[in-house]
PDB file of N, CA and C in Angstrom:
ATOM      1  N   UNK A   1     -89.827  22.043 -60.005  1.00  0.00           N
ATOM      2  CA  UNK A   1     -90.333  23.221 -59.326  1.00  0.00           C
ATOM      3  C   UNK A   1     -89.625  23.422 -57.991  1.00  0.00           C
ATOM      4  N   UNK A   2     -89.364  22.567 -57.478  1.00  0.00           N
ATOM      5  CA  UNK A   2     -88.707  22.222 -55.904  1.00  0.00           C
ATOM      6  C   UNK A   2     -87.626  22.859 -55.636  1.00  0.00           C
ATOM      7  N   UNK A   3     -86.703  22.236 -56.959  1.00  0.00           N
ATOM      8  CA  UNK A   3     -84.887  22.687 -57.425  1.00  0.00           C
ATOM      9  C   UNK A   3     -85.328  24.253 -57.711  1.00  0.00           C
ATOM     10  N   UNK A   4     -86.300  24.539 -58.375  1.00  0.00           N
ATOM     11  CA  UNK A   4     -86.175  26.137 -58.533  1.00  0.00           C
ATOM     12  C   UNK A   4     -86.752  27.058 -57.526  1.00  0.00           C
ATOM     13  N   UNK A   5     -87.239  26.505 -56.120  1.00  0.00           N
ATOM     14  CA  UNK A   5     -87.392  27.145 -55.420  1.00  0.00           C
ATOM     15  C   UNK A   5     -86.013  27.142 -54.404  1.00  0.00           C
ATOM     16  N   UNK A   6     -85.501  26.117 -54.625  1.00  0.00           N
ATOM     17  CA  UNK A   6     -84.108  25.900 -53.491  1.00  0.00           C
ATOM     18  C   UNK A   6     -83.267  26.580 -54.371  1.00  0.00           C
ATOM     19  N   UNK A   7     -82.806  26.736 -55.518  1.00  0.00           N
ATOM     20  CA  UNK A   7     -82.204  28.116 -56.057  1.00  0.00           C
ATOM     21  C   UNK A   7     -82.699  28.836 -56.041  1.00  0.00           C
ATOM     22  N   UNK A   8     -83.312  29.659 -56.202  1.00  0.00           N
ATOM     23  CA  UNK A   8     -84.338  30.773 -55.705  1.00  0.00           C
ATOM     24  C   UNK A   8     -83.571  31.253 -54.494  1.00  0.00           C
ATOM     25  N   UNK A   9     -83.860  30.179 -53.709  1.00  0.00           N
ATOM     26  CA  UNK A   9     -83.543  30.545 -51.935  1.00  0.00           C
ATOM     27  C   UNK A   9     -81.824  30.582 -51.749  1.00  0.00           C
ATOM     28  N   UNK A  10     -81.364  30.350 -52.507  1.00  0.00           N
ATOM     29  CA  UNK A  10     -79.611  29.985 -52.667  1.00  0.00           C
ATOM     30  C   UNK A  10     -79.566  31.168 -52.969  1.00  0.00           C
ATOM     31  N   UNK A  11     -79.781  31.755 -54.125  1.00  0.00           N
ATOM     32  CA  UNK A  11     -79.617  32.774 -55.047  1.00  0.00           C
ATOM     33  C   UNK A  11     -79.954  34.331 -53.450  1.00  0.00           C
ATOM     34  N   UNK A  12     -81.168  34.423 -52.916  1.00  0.00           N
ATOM     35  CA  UNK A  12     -81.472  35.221 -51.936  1.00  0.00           C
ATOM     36  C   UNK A  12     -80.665  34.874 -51.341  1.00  0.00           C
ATOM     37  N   UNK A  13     -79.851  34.065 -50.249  1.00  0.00           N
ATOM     38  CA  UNK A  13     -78.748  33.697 -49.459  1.00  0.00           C
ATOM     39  C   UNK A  13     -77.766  34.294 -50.027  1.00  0.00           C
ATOM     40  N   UNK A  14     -77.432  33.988 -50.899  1.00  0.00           N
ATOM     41  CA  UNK A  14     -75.984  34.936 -51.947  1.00  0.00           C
ATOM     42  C   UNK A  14     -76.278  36.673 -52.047  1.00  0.00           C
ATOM     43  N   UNK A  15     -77.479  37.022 -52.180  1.00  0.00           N
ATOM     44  CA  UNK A  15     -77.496  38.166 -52.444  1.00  0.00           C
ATOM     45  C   UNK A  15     -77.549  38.633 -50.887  1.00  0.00           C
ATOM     46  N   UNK A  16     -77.870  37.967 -50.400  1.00  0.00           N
ATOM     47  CA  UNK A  16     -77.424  38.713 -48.823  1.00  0.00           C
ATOM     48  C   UNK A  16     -75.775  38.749 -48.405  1.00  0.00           C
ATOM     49  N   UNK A  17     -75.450  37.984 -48.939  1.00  0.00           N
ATOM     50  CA  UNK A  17     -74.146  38.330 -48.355  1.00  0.00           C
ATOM     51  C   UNK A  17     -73.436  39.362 -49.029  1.00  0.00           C
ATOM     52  N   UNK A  18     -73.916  39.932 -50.212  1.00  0.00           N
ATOM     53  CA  UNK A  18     -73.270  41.328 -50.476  1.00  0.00           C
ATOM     54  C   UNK A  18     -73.707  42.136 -49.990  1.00  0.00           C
ATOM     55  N   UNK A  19     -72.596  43.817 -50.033  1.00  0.00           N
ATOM     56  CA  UNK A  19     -72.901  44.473 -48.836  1.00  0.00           C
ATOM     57  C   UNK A  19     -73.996  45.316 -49.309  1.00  0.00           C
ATOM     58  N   UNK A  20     -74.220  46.327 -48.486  1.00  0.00           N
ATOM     59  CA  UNK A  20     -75.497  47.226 -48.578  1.00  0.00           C
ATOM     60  C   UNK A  20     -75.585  48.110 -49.439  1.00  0.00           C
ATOM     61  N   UNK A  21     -76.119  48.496 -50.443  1.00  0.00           N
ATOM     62  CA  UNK A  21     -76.302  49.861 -51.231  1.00  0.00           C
ATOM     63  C   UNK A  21     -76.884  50.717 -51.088  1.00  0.00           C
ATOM     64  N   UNK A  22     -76.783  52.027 -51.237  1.00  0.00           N
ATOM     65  CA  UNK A  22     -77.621  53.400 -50.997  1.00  0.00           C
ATOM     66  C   UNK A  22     -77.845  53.815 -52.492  1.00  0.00           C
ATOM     67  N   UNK A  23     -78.755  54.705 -52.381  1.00  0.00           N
ATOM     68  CA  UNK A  23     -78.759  55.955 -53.938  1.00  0.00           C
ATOM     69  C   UNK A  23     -77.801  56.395 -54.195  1.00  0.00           C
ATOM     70  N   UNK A  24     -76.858  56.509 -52.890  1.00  0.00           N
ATOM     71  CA  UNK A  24     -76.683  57.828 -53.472  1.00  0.00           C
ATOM     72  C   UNK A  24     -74.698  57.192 -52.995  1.00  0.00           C
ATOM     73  N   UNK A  25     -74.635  55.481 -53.424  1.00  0.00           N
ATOM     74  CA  UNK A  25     -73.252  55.483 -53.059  1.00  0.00           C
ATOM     75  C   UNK A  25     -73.357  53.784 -52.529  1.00  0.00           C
ATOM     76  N   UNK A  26     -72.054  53.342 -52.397  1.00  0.00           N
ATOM     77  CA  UNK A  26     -71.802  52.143 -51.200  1.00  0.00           C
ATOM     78  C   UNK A  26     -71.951  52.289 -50.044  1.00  0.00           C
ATOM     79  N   UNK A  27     -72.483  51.010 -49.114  1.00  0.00           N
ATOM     80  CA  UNK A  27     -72.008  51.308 -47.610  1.00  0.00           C
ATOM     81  C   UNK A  27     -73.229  51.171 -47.280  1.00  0.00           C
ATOM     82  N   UNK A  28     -73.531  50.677 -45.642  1.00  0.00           N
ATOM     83  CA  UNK A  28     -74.863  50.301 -45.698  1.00  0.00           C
ATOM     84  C   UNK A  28     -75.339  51.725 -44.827  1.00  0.00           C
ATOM     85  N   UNK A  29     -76.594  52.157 -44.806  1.00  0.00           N
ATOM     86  CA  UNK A  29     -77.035  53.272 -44.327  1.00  0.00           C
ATOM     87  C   UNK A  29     -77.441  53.322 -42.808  1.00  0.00           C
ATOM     88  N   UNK A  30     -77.304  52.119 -42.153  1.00  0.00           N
ATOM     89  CA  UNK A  30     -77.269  52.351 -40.567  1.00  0.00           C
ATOM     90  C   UNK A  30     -76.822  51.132 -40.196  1.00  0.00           C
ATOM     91  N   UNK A  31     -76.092  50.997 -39.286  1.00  0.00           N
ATOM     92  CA  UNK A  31     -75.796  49.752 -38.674  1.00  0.00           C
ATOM     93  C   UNK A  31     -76.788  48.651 -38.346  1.00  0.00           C
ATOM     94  N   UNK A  32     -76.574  47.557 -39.133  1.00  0.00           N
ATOM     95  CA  UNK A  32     -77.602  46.646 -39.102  1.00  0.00           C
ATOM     96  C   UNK A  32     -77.211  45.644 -37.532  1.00  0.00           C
ATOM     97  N   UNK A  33     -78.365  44.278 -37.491  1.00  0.00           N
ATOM     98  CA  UNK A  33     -77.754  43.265 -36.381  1.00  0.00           C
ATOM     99  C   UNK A  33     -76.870  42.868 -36.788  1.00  0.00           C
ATOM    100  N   UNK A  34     -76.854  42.121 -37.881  1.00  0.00           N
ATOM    101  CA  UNK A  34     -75.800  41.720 -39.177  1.00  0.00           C
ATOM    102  C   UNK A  34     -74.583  42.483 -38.703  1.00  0.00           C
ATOM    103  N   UNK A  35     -74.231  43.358 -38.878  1.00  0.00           N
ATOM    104  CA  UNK A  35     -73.269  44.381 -38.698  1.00  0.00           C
ATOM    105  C   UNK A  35     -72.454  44.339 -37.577  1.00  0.00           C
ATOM    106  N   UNK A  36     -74.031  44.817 -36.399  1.00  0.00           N
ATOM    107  CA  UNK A  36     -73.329  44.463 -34.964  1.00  0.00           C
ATOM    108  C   UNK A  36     -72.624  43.159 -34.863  1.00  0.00           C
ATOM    109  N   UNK A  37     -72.974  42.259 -35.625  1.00  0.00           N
ATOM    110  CA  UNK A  37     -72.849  40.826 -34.907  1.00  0.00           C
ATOM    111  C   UNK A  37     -71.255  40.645 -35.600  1.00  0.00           C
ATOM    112  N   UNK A  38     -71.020  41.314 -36.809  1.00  0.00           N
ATOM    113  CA  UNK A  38     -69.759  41.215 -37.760  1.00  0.00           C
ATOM    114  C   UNK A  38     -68.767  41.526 -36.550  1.00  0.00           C
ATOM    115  N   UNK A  39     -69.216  42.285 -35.675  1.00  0.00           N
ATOM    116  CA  UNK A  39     -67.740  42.900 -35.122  1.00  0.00           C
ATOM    117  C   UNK A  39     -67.385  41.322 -33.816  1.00  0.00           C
ATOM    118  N   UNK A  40     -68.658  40.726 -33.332  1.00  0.00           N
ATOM    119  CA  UNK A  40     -68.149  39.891 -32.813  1.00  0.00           C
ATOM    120  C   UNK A  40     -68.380  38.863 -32.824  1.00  0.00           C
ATOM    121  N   UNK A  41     -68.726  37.954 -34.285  1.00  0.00           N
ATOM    122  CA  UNK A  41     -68.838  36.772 -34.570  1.00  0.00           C
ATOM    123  C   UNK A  41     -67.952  36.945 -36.472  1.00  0.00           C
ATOM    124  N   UNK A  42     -67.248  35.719 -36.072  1.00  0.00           N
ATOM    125  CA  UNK A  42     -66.314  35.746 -37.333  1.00  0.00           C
ATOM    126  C   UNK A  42     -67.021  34.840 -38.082  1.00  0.00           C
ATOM    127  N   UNK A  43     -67.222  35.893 -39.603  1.00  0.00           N
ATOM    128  CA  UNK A  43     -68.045  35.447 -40.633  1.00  0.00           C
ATOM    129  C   UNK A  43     -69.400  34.987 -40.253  1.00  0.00           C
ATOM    130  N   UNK A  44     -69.968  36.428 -40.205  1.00  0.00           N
ATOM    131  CA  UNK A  44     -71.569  36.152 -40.227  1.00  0.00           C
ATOM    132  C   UNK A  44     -72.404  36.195 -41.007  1.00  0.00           C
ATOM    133  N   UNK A  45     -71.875  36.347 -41.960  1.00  0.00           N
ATOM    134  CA  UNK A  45     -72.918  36.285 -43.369  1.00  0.00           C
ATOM    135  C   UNK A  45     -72.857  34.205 -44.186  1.00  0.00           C
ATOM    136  N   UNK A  46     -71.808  34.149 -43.603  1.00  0.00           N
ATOM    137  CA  UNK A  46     -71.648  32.455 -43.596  1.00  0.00           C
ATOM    138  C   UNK A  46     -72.535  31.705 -42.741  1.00  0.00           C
ATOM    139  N   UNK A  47     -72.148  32.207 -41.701  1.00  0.00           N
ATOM    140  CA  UNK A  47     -72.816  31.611 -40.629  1.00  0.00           C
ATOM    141  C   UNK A  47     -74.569  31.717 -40.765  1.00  0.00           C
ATOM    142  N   UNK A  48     -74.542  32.395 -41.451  1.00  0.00           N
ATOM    143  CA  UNK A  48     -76.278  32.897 -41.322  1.00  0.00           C
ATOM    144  C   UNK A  48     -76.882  32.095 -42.963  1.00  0.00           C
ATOM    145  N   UNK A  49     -75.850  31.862 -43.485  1.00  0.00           N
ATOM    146  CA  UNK A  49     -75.737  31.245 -44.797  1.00  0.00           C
ATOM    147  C   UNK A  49     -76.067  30.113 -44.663  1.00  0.00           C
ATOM    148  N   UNK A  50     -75.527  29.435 -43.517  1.00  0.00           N
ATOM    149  CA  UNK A  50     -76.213  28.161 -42.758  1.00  0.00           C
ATOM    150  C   UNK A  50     -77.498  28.408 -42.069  1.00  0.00           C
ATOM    151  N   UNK A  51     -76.980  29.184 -41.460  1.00  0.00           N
ATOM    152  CA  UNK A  51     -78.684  29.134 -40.791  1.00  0.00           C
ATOM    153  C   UNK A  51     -79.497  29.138 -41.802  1.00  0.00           C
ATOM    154  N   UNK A  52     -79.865  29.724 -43.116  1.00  0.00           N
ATOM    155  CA  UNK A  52     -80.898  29.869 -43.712  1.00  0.00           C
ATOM    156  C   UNK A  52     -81.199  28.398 -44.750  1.00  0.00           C
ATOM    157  N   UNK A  53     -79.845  27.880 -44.690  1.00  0.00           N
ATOM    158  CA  UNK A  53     -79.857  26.389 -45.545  1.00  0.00           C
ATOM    159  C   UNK A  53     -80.347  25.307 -44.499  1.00  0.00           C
ATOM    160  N   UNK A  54     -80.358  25.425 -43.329  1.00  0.00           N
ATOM    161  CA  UNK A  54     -80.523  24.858 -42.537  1.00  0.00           C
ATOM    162  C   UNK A  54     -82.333  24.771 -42.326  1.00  0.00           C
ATOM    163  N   UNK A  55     -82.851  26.072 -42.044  1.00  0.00           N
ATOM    164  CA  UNK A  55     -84.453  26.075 -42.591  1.00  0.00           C
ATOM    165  C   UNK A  55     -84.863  25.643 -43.508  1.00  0.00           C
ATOM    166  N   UNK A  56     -84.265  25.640 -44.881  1.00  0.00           N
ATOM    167  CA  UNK A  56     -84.286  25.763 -46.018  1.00  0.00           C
ATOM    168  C   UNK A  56     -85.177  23.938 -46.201  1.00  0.00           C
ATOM    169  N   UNK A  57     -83.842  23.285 -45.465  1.00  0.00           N
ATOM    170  CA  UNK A  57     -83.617  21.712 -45.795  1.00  0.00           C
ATOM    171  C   UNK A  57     -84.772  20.949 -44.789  1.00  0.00           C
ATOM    172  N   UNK A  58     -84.815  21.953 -43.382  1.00  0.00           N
ATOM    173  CA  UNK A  58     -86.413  21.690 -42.689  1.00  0.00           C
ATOM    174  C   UNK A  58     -87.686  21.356 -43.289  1.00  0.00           C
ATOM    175  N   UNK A  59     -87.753  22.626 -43.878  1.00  0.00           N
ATOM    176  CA  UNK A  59     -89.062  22.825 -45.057  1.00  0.00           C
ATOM    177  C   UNK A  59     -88.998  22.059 -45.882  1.00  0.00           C
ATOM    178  N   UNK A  60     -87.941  22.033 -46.581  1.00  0.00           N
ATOM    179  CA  UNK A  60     -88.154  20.661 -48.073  1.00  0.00           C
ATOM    180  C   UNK A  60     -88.387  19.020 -46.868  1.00  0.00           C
ATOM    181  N   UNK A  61     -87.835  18.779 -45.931  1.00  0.00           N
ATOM    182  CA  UNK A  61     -87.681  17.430 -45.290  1.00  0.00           C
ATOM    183  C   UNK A  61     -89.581  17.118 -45.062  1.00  0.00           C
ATOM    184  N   UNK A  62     -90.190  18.919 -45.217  1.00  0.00           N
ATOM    185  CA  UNK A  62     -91.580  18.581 -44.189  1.00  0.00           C
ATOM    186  C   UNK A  62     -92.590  18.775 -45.266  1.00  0.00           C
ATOM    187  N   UNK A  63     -92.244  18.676 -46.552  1.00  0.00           N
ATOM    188  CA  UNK A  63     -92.781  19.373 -47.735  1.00  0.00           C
ATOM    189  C   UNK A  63     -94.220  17.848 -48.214  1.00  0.00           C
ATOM    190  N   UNK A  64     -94.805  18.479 -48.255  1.00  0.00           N
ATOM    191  CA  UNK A  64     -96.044  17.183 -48.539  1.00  0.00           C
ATOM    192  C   UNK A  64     -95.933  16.249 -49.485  1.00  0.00           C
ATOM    193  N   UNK A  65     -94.768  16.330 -50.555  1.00  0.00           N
ATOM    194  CA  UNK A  65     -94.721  15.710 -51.685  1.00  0.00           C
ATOM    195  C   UNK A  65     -93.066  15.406 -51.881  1.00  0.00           C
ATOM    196  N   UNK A  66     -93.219  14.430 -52.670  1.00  0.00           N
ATOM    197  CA  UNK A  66     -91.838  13.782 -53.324  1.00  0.00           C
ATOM    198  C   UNK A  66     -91.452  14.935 -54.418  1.00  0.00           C
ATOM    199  N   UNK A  67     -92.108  15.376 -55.483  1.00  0.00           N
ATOM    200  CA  UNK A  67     -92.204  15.860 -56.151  1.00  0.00           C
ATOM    201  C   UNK A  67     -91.432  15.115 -57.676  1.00  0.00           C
ATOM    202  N   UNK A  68     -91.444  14.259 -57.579  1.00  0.00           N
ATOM    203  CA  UNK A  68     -91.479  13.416 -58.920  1.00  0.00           C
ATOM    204  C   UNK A  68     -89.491  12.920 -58.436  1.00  0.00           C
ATOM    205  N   UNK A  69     -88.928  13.338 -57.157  1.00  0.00           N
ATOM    206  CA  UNK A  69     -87.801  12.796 -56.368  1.00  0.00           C
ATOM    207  C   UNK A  69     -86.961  14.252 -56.574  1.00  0.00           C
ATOM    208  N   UNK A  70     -87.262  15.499 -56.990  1.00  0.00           N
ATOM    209  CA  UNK A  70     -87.002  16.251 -57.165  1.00  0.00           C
ATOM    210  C   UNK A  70     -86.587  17.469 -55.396  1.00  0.00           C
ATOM    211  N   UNK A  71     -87.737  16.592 -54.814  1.00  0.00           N
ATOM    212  CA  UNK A  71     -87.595  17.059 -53.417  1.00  0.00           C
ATOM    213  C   UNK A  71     -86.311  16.402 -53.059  1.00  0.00           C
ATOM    214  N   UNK A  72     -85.949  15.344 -53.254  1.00  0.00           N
ATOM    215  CA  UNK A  72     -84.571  14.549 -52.899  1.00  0.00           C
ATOM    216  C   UNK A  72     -83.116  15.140 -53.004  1.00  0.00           C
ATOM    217  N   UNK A  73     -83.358  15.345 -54.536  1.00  0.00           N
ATOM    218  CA  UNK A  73     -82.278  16.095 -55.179  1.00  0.00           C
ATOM    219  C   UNK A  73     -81.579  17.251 -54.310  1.00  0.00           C
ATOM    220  N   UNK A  74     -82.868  18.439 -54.394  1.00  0.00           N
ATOM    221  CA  UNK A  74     -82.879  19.441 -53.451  1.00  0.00           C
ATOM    222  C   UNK A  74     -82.052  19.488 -51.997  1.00  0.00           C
ATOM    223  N   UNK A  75     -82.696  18.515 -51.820  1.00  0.00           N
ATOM    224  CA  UNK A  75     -82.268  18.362 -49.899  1.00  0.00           C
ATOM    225  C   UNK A  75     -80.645  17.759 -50.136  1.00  0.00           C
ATOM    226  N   UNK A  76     -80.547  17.056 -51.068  1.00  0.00           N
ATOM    227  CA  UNK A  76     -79.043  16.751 -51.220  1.00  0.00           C
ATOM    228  C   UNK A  76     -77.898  17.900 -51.828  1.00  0.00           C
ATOM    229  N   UNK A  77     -78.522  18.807 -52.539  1.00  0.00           N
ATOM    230  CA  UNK A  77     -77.994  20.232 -53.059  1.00  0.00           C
ATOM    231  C   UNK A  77     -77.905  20.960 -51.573  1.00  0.00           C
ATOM    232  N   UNK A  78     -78.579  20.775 -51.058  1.00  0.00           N
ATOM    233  CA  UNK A  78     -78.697  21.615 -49.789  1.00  0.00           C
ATOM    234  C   UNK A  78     -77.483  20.899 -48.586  1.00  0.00           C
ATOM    235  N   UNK A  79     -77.778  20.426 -48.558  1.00  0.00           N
ATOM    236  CA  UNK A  79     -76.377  19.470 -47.563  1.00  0.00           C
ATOM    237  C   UNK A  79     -75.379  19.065 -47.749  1.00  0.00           C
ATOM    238  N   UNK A  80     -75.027  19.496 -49.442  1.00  0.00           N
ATOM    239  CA  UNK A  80     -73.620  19.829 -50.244  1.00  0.00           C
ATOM    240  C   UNK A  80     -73.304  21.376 -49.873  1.00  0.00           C
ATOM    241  N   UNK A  81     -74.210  22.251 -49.835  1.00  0.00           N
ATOM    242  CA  UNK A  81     -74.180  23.950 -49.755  1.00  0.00           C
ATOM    243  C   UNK A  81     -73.396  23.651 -47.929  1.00  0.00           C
ATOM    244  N   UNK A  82     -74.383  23.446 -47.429  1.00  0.00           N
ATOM    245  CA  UNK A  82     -74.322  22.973 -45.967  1.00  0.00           C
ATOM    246  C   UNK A  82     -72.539  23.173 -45.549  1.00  0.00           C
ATOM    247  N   UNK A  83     -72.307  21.378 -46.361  1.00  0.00           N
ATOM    248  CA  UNK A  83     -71.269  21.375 -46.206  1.00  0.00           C
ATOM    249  C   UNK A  83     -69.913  21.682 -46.787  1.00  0.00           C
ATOM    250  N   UNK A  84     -70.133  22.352 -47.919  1.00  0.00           N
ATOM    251  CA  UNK A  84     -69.197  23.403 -48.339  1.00  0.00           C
ATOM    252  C   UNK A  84     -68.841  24.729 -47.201  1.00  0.00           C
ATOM    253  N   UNK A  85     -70.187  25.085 -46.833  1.00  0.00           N
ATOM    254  CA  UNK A  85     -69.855  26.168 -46.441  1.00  0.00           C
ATOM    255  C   UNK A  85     -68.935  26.105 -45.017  1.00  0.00           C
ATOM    256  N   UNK A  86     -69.628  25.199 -44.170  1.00  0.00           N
ATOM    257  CA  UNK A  86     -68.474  24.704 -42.874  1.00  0.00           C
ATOM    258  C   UNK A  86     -66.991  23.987 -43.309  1.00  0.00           C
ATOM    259  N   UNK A  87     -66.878  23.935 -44.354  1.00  0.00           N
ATOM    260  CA  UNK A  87     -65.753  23.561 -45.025  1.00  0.00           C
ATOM    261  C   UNK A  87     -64.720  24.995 -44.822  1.00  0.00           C
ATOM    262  N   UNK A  88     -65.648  25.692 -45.365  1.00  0.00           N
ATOM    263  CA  UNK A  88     -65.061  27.119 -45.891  1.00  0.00           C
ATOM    264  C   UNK A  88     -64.469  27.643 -44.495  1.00  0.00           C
ATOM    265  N   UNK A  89     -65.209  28.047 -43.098  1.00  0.00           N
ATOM    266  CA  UNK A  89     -65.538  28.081 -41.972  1.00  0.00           C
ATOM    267  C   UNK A  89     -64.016  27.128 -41.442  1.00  0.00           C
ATOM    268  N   UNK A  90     -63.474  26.346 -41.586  1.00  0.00           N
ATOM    269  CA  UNK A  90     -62.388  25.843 -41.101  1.00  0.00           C
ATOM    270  C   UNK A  90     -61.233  26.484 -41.812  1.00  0.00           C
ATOM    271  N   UNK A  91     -61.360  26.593 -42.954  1.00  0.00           N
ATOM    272  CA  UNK A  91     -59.993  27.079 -43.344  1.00  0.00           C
ATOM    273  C   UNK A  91     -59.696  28.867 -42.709  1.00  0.00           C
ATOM    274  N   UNK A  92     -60.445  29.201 -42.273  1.00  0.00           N
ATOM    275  CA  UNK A  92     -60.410  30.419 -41.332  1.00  0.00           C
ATOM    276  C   UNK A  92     -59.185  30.264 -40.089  1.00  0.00           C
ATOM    277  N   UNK A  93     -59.363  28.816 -39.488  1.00  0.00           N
ATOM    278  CA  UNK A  93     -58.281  28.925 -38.405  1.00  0.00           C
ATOM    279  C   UNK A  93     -57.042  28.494 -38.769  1.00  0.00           C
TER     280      UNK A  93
END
């Protein structure tokens, strides 16, 4: 149950980083923070990709149960994501 809530939450992380849709077309319909922040932080949908794995791995660390070690798993999926993604984040410079 644990693993399918931390995909779950992977899966929402991914779908945020695609861009915005309208009815009536592409493109997002008003300038988001997201947006603002694109023009002066490089790769913010990464960066925020962490931030949200970063809560993510909080919550499972504070979670009341082992869950049969399934909570384990999780938190280790999560700090592989983690560190893929600052992986990714270097090959930028």
């Amino acid at each position: 149950m644990l693993i399918q809530l931390a995909a779950a939450g992977l899966f929402l992380v991914n779908a945020s980083l695609l861009p915005a849709r309208t009815l009536n077309g592409p493109g997002p319909v008003h300038p988001t923070a997201a947006t603002v922040r694109a023009n002066h932080e490089p790769h913010p949908a990464i960066r925020a990709a962490i931030r949200s794995l970063e809560a993510a791995k909080r919550d499972l660390q504070h979670a009341a149960h082992d869950f049969g070690g399934h909570r384990a798993a999780a938190l280790a999926a999560v700090d592989a994501a983690i560190s893929q993604l600052r992986i990714a984040l270097q090959y930028d410079k």
